[in-house]
PDB file of N, CA and C in Angstrom:
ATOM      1  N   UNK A   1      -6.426  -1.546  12.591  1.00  0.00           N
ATOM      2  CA  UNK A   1      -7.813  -1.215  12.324  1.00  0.00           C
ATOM      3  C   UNK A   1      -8.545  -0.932  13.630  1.00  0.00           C
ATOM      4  N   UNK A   2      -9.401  -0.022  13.731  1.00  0.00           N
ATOM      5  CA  UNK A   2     -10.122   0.527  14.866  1.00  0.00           C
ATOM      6  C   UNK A   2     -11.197  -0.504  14.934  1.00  0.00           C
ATOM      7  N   UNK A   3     -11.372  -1.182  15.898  1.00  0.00           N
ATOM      8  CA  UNK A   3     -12.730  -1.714  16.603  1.00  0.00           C
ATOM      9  C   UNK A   3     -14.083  -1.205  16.494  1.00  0.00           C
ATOM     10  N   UNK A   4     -15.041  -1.063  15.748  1.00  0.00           N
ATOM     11  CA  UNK A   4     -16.317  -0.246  15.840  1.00  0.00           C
ATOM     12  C   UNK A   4     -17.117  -1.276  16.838  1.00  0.00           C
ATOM     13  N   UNK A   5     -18.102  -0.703  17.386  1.00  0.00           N
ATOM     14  CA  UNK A   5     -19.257  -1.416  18.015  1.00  0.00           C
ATOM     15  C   UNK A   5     -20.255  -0.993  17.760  1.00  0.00           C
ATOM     16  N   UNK A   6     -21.505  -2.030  17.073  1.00  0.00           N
ATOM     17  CA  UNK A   6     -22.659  -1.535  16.204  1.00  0.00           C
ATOM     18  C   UNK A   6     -23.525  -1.892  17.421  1.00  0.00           C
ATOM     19  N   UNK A   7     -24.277  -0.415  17.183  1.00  0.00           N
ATOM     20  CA  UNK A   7     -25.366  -0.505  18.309  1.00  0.00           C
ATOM     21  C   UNK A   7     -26.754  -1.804  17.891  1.00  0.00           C
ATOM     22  N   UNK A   8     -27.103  -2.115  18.550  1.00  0.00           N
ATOM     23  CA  UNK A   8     -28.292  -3.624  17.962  1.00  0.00           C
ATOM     24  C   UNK A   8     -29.180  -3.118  16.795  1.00  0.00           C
ATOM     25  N   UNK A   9     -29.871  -1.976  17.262  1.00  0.00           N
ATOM     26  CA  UNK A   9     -30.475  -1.289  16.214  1.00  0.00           C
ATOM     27  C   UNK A   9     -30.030  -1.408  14.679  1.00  0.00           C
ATOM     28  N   UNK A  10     -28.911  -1.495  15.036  1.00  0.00           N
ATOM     29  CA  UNK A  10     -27.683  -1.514  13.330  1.00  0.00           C
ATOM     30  C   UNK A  10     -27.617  -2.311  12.838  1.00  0.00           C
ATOM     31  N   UNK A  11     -27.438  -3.806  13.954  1.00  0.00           N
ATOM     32  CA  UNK A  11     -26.655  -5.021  13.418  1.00  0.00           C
ATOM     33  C   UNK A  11     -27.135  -5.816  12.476  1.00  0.00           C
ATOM     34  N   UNK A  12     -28.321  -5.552  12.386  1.00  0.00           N
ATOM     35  CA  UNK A  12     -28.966  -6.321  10.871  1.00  0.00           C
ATOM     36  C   UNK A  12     -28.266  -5.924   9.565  1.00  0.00           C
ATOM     37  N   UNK A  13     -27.512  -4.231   9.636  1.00  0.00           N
ATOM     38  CA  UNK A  13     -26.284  -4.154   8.328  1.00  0.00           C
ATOM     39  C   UNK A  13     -25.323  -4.747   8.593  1.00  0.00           C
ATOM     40  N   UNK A  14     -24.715  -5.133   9.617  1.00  0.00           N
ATOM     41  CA  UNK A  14     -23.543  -5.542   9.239  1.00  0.00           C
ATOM     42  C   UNK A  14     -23.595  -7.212   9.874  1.00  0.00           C
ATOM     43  N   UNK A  15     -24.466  -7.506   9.355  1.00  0.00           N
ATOM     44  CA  UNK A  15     -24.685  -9.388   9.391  1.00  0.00           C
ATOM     45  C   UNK A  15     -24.600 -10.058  10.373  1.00  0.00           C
ATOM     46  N   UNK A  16     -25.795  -9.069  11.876  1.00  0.00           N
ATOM     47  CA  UNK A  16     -25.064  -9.642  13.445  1.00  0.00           C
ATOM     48  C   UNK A  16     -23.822  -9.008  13.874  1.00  0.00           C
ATOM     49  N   UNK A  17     -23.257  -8.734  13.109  1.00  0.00           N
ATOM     50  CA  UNK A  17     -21.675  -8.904  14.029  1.00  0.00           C
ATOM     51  C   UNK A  17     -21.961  -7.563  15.034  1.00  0.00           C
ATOM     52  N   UNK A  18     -21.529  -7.737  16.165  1.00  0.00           N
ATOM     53  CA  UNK A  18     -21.860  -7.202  17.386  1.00  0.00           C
ATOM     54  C   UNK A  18     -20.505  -5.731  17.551  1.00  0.00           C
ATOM     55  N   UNK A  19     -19.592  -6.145  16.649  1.00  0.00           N
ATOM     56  CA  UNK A  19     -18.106  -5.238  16.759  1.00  0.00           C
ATOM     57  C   UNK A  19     -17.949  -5.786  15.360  1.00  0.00           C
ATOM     58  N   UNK A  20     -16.612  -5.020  14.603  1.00  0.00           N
ATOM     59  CA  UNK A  20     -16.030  -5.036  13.263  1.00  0.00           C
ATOM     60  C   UNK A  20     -15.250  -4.498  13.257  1.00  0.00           C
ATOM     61  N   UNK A  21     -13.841  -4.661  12.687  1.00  0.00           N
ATOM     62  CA  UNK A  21     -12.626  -3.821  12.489  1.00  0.00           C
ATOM     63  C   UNK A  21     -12.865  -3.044  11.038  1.00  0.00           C
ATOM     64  N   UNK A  22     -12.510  -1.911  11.561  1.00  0.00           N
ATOM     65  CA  UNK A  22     -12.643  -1.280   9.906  1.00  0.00           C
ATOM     66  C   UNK A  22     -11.329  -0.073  10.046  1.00  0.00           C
ATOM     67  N   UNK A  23     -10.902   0.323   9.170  1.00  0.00           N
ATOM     68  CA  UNK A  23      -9.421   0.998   8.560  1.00  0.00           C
ATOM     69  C   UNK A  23     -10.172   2.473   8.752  1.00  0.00           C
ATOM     70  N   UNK A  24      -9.665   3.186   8.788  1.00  0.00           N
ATOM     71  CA  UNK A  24      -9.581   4.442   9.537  1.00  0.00           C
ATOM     72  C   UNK A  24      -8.974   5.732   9.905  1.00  0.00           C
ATOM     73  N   UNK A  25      -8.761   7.342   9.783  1.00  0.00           N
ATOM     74  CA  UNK A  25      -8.109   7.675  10.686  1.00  0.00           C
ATOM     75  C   UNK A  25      -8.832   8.948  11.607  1.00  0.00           C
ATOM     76  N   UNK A  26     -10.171   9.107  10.921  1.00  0.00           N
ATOM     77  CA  UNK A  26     -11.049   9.927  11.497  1.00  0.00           C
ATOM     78  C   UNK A  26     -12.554   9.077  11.677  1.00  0.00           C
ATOM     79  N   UNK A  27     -13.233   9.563  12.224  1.00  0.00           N
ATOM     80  CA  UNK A  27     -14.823   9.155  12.298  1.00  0.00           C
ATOM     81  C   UNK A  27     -15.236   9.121  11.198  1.00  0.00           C
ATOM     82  N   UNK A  28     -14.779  10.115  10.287  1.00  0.00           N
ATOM     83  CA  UNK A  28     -15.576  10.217   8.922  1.00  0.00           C
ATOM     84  C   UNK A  28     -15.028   8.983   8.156  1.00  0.00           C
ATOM     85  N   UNK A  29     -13.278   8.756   8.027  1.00  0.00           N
ATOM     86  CA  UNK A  29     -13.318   7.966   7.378  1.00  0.00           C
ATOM     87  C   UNK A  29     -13.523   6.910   8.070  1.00  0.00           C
ATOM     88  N   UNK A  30     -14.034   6.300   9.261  1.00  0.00           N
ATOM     89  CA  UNK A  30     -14.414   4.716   9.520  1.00  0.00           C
ATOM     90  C   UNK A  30     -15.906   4.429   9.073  1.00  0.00           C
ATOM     91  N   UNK A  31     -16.336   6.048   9.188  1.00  0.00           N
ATOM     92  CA  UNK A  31     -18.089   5.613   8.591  1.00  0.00           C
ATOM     93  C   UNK A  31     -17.842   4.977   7.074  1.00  0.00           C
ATOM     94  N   UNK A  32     -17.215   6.340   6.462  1.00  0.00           N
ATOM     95  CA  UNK A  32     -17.096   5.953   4.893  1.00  0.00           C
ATOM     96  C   UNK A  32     -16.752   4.352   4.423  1.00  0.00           C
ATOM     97  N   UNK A  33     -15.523   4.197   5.106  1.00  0.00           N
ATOM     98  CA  UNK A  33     -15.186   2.661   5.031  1.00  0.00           C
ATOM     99  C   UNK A  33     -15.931   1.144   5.841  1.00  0.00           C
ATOM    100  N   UNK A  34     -17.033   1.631   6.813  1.00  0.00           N
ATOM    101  CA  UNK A  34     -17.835   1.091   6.951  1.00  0.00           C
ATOM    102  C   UNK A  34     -19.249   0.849   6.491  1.00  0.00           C
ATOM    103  N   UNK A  35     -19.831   1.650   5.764  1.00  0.00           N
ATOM    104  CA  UNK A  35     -20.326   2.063   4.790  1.00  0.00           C
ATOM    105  C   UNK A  35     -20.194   1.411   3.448  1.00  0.00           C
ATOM    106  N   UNK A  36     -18.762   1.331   3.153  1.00  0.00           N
ATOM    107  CA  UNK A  36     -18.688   0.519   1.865  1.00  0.00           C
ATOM    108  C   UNK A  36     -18.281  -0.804   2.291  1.00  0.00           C
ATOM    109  N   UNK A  37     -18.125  -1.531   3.064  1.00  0.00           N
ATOM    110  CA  UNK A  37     -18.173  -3.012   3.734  1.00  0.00           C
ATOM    111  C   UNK A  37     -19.800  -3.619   4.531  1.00  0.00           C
ATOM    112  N   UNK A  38     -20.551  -2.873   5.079  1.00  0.00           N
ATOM    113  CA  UNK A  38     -21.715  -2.522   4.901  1.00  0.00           C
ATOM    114  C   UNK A  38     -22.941  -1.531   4.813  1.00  0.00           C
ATOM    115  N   UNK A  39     -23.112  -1.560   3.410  1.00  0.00           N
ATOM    116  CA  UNK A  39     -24.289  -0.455   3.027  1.00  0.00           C
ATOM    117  C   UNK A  39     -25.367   0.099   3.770  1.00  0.00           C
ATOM    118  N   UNK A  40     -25.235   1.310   4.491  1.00  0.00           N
ATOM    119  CA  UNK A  40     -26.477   1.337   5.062  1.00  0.00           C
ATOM    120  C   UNK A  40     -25.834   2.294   6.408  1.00  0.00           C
ATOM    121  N   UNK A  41     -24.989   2.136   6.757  1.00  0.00           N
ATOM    122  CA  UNK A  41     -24.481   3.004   7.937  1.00  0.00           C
ATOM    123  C   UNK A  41     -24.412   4.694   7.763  1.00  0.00           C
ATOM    124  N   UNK A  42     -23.996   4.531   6.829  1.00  0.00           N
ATOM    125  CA  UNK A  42     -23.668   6.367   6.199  1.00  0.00           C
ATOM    126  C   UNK A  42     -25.020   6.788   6.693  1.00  0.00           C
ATOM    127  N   UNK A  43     -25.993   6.035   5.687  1.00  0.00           N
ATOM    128  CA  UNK A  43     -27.426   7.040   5.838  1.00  0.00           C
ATOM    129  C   UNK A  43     -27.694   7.084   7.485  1.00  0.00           C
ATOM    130  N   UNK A  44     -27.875   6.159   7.901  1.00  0.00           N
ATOM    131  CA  UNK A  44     -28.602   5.828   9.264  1.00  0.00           C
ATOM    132  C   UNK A  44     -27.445   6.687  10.359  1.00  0.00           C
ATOM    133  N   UNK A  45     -25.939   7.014  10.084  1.00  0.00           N
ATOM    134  CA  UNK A  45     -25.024   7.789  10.926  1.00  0.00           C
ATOM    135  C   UNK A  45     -25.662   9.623  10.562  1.00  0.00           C
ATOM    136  N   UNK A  46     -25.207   9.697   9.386  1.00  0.00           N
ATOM    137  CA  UNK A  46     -24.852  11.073   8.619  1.00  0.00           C
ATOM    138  C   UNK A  46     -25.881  11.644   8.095  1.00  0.00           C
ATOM    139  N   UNK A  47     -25.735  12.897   8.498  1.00  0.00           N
ATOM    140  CA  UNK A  47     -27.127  14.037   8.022  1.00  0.00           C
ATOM    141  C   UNK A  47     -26.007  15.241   7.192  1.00  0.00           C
ATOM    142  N   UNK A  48     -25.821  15.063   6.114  1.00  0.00           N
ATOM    143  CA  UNK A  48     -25.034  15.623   4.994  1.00  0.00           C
ATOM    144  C   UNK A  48     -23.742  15.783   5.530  1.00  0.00           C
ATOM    145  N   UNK A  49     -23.300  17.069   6.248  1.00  0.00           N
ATOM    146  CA  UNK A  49     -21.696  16.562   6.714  1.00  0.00           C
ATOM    147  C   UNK A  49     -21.855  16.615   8.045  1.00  0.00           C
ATOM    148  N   UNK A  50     -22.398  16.142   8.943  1.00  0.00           N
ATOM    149  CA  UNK A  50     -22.602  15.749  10.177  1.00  0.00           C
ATOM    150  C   UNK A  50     -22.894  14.272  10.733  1.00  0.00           C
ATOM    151  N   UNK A  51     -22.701  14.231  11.967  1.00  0.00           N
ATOM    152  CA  UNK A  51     -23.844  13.081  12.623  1.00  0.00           C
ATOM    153  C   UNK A  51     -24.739  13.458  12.520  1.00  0.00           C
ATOM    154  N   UNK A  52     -26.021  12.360  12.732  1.00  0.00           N
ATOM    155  CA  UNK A  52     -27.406  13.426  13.014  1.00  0.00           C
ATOM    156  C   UNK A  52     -27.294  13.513  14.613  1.00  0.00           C
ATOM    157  N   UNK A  53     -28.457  14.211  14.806  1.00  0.00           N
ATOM    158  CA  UNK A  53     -28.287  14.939  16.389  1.00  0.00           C
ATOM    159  C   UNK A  53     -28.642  13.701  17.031  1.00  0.00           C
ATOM    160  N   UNK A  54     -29.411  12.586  16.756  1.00  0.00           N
ATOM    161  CA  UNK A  54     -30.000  11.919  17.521  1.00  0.00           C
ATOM    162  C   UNK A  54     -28.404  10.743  17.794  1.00  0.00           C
ATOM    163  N   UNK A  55     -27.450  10.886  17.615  1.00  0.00           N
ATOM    164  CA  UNK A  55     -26.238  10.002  17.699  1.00  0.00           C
ATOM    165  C   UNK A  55     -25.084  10.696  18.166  1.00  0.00           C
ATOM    166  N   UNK A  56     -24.912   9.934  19.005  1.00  0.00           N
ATOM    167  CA  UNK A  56     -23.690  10.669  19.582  1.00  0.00           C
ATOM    168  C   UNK A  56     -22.529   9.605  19.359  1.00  0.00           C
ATOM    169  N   UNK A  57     -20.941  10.197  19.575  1.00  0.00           N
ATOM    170  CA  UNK A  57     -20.067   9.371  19.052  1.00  0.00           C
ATOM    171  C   UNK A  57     -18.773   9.068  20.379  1.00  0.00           C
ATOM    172  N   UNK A  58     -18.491   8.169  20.354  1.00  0.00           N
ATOM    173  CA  UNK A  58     -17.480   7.926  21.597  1.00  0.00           C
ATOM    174  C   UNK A  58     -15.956   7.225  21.057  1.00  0.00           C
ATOM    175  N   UNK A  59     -15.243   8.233  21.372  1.00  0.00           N
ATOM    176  CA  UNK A  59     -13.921   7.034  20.327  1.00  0.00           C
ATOM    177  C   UNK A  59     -12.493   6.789  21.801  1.00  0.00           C
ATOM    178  N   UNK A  60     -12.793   5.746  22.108  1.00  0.00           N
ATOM    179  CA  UNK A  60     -11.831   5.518  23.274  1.00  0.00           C
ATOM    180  C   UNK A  60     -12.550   6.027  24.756  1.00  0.00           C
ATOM    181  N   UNK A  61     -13.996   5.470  24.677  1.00  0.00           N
ATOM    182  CA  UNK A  61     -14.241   6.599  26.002  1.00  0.00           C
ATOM    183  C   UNK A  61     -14.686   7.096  26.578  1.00  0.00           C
ATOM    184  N   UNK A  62     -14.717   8.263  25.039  1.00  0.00           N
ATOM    185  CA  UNK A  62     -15.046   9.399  25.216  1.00  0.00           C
ATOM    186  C   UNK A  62     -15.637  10.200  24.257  1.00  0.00           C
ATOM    187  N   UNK A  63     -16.727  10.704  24.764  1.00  0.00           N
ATOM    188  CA  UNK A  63     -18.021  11.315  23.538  1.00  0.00           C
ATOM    189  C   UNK A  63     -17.607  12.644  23.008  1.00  0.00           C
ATOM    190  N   UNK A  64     -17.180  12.668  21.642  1.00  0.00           N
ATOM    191  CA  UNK A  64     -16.471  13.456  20.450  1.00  0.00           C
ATOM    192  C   UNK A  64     -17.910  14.852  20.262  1.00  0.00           C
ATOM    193  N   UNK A  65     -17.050  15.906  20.525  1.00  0.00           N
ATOM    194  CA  UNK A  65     -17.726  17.000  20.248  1.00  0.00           C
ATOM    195  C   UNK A  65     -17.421  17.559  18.840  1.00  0.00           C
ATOM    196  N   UNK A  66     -16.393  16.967  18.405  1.00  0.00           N
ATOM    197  CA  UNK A  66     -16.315  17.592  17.101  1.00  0.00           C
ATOM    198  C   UNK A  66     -16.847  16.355  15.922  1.00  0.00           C
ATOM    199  N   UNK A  67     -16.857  15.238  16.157  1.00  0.00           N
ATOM    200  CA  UNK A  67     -17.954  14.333  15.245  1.00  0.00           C
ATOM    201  C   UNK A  67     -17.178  13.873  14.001  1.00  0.00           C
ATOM    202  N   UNK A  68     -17.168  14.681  13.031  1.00  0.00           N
ATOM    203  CA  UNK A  68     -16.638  13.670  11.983  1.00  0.00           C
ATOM    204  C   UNK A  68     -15.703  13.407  11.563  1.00  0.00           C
ATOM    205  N   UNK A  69     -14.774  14.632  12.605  1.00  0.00           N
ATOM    206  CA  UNK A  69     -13.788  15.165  12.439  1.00  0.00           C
ATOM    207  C   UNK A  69     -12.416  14.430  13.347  1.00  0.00           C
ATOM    208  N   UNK A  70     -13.210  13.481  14.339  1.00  0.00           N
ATOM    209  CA  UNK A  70     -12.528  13.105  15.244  1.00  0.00           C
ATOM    210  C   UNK A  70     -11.434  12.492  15.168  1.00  0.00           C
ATOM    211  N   UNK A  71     -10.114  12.662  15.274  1.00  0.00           N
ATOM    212  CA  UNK A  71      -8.899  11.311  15.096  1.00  0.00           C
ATOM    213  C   UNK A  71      -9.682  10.430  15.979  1.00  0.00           C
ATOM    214  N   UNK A  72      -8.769   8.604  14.846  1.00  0.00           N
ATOM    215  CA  UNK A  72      -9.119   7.792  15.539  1.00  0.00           C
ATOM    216  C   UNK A  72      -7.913   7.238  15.401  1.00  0.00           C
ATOM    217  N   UNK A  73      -7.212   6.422  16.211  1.00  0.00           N
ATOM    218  CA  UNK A  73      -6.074   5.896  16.452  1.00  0.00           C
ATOM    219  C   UNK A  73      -6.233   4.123  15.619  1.00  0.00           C
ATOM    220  N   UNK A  74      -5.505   3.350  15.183  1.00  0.00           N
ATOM    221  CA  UNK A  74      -5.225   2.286  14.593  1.00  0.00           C
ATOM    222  C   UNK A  74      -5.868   1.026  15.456  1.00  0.00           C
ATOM    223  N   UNK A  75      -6.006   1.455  16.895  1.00  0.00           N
ATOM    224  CA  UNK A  75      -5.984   0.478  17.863  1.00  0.00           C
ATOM    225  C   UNK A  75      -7.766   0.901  18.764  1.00  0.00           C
ATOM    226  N   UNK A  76      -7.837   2.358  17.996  1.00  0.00           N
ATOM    227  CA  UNK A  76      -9.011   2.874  18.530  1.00  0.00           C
ATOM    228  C   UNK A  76     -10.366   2.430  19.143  1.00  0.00           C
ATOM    229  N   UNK A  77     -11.196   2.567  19.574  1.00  0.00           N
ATOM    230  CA  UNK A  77     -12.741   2.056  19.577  1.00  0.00           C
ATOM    231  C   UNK A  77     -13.095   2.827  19.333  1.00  0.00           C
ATOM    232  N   UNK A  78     -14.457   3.100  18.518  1.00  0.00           N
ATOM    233  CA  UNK A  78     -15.985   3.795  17.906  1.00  0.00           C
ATOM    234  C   UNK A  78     -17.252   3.185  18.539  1.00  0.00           C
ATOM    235  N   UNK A  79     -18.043   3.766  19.599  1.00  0.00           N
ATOM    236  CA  UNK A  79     -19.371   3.293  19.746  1.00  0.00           C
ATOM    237  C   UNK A  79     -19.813   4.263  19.098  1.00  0.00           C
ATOM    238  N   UNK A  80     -21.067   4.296  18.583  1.00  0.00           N
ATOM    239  CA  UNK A  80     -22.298   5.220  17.932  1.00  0.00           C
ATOM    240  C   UNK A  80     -23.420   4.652  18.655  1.00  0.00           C
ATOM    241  N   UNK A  81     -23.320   6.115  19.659  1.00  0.00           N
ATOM    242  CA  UNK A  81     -24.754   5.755  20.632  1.00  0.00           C
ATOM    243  C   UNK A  81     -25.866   6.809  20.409  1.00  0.00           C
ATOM    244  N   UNK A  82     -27.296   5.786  20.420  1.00  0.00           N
ATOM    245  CA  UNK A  82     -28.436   6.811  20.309  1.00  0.00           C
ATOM    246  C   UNK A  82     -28.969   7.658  21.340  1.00  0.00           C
ATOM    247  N   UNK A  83     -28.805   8.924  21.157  1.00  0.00           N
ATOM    248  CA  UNK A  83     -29.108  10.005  22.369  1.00  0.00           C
ATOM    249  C   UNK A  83     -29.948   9.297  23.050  1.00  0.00           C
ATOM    250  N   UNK A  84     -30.117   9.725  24.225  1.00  0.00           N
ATOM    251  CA  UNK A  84     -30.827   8.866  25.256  1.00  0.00           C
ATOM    252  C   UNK A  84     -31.619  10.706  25.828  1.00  0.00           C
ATOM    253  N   UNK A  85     -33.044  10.615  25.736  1.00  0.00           N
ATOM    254  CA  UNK A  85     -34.110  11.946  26.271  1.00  0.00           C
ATOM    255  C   UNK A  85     -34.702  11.557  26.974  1.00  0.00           C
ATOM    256  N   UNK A  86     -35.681  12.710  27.782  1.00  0.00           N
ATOM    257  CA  UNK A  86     -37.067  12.426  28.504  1.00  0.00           C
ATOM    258  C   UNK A  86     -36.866  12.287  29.634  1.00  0.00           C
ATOM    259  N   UNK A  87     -38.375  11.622  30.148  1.00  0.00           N
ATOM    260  CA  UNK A  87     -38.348  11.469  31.819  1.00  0.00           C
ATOM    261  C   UNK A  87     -38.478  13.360  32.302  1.00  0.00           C
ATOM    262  N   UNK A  88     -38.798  13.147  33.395  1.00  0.00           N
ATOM    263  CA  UNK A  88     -39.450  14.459  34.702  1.00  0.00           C
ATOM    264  C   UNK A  88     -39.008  14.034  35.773  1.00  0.00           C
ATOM    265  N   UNK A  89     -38.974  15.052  36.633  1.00  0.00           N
ATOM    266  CA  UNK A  89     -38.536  15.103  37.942  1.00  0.00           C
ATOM    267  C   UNK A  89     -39.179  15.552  38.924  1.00  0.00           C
TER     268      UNK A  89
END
């Protein structure tokens, strides 16, 4: 099972827990299956068949340009990080 790490913003769905193993072999399916272990991720990840723009996805690393589509390995990690904007120079 792939390692997810719920950003704080999140952790009130999935009961505190700071990380969670969830079954897997793409992004899409760890949302889906995280999602149905706790309710509430799909919406707050997914904007119909996408991420939304404001989330970016990292699996081992490294931030996934293709998104939902991404292999994830058995042993994998998933952060879901919120775009970070702004600031002048």
């Amino acid at each position: 099972m792939a390692t997810v790490f719920i950003p704080t913003l999140m952790q009130e769905l999935s009961n505190g827990n700071t990380t969670v193993n969830i079954s897997g072999t793409t992004v899409r399916e760890i949302i889906d299956n995280l999602d149905l272990t706790y309710p509430g991720f799909k919406k707050r990840l997914v904007d119909g068949y996408k991420i939304k723009k404001h989330i970016s996805v990292a699996v081992d690393g490294v931030i996934t340009s293709i998104g939902l589509l991404e292999q994830v390995s058995p042993t994998g990690e998933v952060h879901f990080l919120p775009s970070v904007s702004g600031g002048t120079i």
